[in-house]
Protein backbone atom coordinates (compact mmCIF):
# COMPACT_ATOMS: atom_id res chain seq x y z
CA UNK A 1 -123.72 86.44 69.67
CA UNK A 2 -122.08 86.06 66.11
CA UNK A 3 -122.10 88.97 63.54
CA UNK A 4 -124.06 86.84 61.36
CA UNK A 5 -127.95 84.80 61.87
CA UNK A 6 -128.51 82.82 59.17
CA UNK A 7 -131.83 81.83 58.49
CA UNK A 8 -132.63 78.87 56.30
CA UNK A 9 -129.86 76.43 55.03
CA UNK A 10 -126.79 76.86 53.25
CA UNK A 11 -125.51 76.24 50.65
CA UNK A 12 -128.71 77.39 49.05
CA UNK A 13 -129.71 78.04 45.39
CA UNK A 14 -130.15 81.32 46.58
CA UNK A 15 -129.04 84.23 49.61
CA UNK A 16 -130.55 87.37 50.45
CA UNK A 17 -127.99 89.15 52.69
CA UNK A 18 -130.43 91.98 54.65
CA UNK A 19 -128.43 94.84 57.11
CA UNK A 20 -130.21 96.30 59.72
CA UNK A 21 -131.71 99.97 59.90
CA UNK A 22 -129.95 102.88 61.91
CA UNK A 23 -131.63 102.19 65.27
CA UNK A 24 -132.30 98.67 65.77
CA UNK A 25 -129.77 95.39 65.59
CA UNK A 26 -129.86 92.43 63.36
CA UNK A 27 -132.20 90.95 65.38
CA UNK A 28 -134.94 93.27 65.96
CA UNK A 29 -138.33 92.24 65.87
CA UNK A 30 -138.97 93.23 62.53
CA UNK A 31 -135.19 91.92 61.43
CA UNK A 32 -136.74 88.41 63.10
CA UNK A 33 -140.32 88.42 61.72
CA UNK A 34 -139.26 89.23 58.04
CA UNK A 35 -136.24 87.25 57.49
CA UNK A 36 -137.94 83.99 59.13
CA UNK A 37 -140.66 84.66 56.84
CA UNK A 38 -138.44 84.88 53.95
CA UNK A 39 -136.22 82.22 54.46
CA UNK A 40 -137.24 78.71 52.99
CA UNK A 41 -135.34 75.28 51.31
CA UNK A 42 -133.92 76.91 48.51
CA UNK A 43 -133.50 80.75 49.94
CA UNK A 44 -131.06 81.33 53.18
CA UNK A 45 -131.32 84.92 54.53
CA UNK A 46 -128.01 86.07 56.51
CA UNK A 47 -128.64 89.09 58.72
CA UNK A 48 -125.02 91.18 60.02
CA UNK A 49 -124.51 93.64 61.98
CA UNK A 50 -122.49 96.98 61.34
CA UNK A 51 -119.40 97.63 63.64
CA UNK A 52 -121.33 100.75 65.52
CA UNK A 53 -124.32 98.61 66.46
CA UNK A 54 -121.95 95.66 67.49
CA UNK A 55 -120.28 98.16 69.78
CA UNK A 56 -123.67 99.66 71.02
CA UNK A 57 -124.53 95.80 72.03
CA UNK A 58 -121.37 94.96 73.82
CA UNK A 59 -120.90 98.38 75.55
CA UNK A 60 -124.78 99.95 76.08
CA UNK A 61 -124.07 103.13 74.40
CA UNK A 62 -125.96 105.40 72.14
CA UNK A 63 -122.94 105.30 68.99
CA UNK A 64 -124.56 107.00 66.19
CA UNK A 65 -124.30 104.93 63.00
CA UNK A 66 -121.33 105.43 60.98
CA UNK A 67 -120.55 107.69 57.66
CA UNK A 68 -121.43 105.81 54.39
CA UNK A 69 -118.04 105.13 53.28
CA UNK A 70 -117.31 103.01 56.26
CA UNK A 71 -120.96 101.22 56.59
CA UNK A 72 -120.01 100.53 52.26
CA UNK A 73 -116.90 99.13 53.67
CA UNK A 74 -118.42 97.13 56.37
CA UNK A 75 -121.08 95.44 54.33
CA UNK A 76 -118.10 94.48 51.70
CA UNK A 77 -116.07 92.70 54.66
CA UNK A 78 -119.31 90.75 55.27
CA UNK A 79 -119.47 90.03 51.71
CA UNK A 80 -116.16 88.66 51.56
CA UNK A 81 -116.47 86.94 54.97
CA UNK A 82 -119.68 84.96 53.57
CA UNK A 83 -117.32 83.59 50.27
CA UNK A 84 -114.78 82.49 52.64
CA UNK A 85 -117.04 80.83 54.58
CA UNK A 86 -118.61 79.04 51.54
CA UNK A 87 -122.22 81.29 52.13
CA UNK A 88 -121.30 82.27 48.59
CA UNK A 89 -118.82 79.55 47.53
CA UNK A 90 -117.36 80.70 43.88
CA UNK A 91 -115.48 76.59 43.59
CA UNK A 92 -119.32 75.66 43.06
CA UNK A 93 -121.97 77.13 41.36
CA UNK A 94 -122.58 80.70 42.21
CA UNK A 95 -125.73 81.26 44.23
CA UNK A 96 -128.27 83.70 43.41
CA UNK A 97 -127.04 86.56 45.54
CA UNK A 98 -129.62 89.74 46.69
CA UNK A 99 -128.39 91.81 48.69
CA UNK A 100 -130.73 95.09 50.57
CA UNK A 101 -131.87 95.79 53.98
CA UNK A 102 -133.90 97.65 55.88
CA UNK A 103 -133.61 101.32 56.17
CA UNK A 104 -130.18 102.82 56.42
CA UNK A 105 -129.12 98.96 55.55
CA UNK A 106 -130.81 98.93 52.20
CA UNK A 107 -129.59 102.87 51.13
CA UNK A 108 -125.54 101.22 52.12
CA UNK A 109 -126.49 97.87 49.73
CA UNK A 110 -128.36 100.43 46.96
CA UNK A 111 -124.37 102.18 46.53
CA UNK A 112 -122.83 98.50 46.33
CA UNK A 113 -125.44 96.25 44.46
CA UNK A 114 -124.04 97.16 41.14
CA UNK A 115 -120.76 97.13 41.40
CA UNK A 116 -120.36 93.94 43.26
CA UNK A 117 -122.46 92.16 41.02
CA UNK A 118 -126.36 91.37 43.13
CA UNK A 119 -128.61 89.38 40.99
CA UNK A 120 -131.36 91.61 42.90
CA UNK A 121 -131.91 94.32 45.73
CA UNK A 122 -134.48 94.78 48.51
CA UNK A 123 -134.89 97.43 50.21
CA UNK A 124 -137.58 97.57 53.11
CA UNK A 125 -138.20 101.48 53.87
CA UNK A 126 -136.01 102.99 51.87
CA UNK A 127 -135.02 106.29 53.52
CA UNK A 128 -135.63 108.32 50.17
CA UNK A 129 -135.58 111.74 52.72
CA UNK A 130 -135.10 112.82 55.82
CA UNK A 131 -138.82 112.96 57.55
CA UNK A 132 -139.94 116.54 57.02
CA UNK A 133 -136.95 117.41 54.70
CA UNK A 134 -138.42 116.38 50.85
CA UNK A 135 -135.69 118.46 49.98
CA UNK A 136 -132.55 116.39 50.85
CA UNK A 137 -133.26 113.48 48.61
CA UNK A 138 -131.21 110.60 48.57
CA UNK A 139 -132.35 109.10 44.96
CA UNK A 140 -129.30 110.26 42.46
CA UNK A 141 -127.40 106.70 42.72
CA UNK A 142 -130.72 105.30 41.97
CA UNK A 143 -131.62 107.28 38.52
CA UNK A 144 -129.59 104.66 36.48
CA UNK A 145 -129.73 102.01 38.97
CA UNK A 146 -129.07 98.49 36.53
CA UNK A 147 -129.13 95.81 39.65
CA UNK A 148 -133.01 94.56 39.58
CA UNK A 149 -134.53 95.80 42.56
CA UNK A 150 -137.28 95.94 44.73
CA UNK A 151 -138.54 98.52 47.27
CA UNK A 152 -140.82 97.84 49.62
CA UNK A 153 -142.33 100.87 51.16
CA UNK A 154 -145.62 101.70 53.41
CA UNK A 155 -147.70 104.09 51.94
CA UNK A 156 -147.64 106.54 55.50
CA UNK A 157 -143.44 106.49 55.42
CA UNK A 158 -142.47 109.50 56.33
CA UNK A 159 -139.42 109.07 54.64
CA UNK A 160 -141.13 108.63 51.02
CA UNK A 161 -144.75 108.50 50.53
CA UNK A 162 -146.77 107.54 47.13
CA UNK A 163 -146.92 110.85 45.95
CA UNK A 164 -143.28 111.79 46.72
CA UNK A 165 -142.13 108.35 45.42
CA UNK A 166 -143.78 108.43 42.02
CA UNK A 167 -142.63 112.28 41.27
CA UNK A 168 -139.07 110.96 41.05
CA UNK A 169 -136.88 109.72 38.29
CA UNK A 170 -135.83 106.68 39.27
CA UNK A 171 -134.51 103.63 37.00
CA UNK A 172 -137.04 101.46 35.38
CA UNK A 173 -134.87 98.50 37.47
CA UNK A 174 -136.56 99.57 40.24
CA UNK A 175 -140.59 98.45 41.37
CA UNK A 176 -142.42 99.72 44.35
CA UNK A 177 -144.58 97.59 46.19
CA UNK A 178 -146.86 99.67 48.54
CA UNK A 179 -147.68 98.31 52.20
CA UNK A 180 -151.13 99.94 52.59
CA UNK A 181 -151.12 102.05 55.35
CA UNK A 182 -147.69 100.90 56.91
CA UNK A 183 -145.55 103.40 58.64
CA UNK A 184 -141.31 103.01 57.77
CA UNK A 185 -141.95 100.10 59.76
CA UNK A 186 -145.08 98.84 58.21
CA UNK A 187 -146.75 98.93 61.29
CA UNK A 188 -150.50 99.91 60.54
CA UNK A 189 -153.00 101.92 62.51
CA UNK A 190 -155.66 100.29 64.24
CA UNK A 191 -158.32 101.95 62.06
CA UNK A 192 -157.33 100.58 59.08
CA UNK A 193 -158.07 96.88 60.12
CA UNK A 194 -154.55 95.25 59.58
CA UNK A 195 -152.02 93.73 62.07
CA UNK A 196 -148.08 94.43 62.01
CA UNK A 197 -148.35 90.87 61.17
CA UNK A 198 -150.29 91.36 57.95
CA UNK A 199 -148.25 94.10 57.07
CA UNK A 200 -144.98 91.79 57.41
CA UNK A 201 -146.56 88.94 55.76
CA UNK A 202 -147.38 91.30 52.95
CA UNK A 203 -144.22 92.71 52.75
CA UNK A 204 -142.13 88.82 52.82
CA UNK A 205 -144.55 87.70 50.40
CA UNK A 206 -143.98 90.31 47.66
CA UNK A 207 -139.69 89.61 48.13
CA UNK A 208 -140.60 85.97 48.00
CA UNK A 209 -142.51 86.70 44.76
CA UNK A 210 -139.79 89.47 43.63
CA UNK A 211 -136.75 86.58 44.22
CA UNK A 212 -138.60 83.51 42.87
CA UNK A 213 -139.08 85.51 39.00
CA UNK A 214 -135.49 86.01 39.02
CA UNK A 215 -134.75 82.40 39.29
């Protein structure tokens, strides 16, 4: 398999470039369902992989993710890899570049999106905490955040719910949209009448709508 799925057609007017979370690959499930959704004529989504997940698929082992400095440095290399490939071609006119992820992949493109330059980031479950450690936020970078940005979060994410989310200081770049009753995954519980598949469609739709005001 290659490091990069690219959903959609390039060059496009636009490219969302979405890393994985800590535990899953590029093409999860949820990687699959939301970046199909996403993708359309004028958008191309490219999905990567981090080196320690690559190595978990080609040797079956359990490698924890690496440190931030090196998953920064990994998503840079794909960044760079994507120019020379003409993904983001600077001899033409510059697509509309968002980067984000899910998960751990959107917290590594939050520490980059300013200083290489994203028209927009989108991050699906942002990790704000550890689950059961409100304590150990990871929100400083995004206090004066200037990259416009979107989060998209379920409102039963252990890792930042509503009432957690909205007691912090974060930059007025940044909106929230709220999966109702999604888990970090968006998955829903059966009582509340939704599918993973609303949930996901939800959650594409509001990027789509995010991405298509910046144009």
């Amino acid at each position: 398999m290659e490091r990069w799925i690219l959903d959609g057609n390039t060059p496009a007017r636009r490219v969302f470039v979405m890393a994985h979370g800590a535990g899953a690959p590029m093409d999860a499930p949820f990687m699959n369902e939301v970046a199909g959704a996403i993708a359309g004529r004028d958008l191309a989504v490219v999905r990567f992989e981090f080196p320690y997940m690559a190595t978990r698929r080609r040797e079956g082992s359990r490698r924890p993710p690496d440190r931030m400095p090196a998953l920064e440095a990994a998503y840079l290399e794909v960044l760079d890899g994507l120019r020379a490939r003409g993904v983001l071609n600077p001899r033409t006119r510059r697509p509309q570049l968002s980067i984000g992820g899910k998960s751990m992949g959107g917290r590594v493109a939050s520490h980059l999106a300013d200083a290489v330059g994203a028209d927009a980031l989108v991050c699906l479950g942002y990790p704000f905490h550890p689950p059961g450690k409100p304590d150990r936020r990871r929100t400083a970078h995004l206090e004066d955040l200037q990259t416009p940005t979107l989060i998209v979060q379920g409102t039963r994410d252990p890792f930042g719910r509503p009432d957690e989310v909205e007691s912090y200081a974060l930059s007025p770049r940044i909106a929230v949209h709220w999966i109702e009753d999604g888990d970090h995954s968006f998955k829903p519980r059966m009582s509340s009448g939704r599918t993973e598949a609303d949930t996901r469609v939800d959650a594409a739709g509001a990027i789509r709508r995010f991405l298509d005001a910046l144009a």
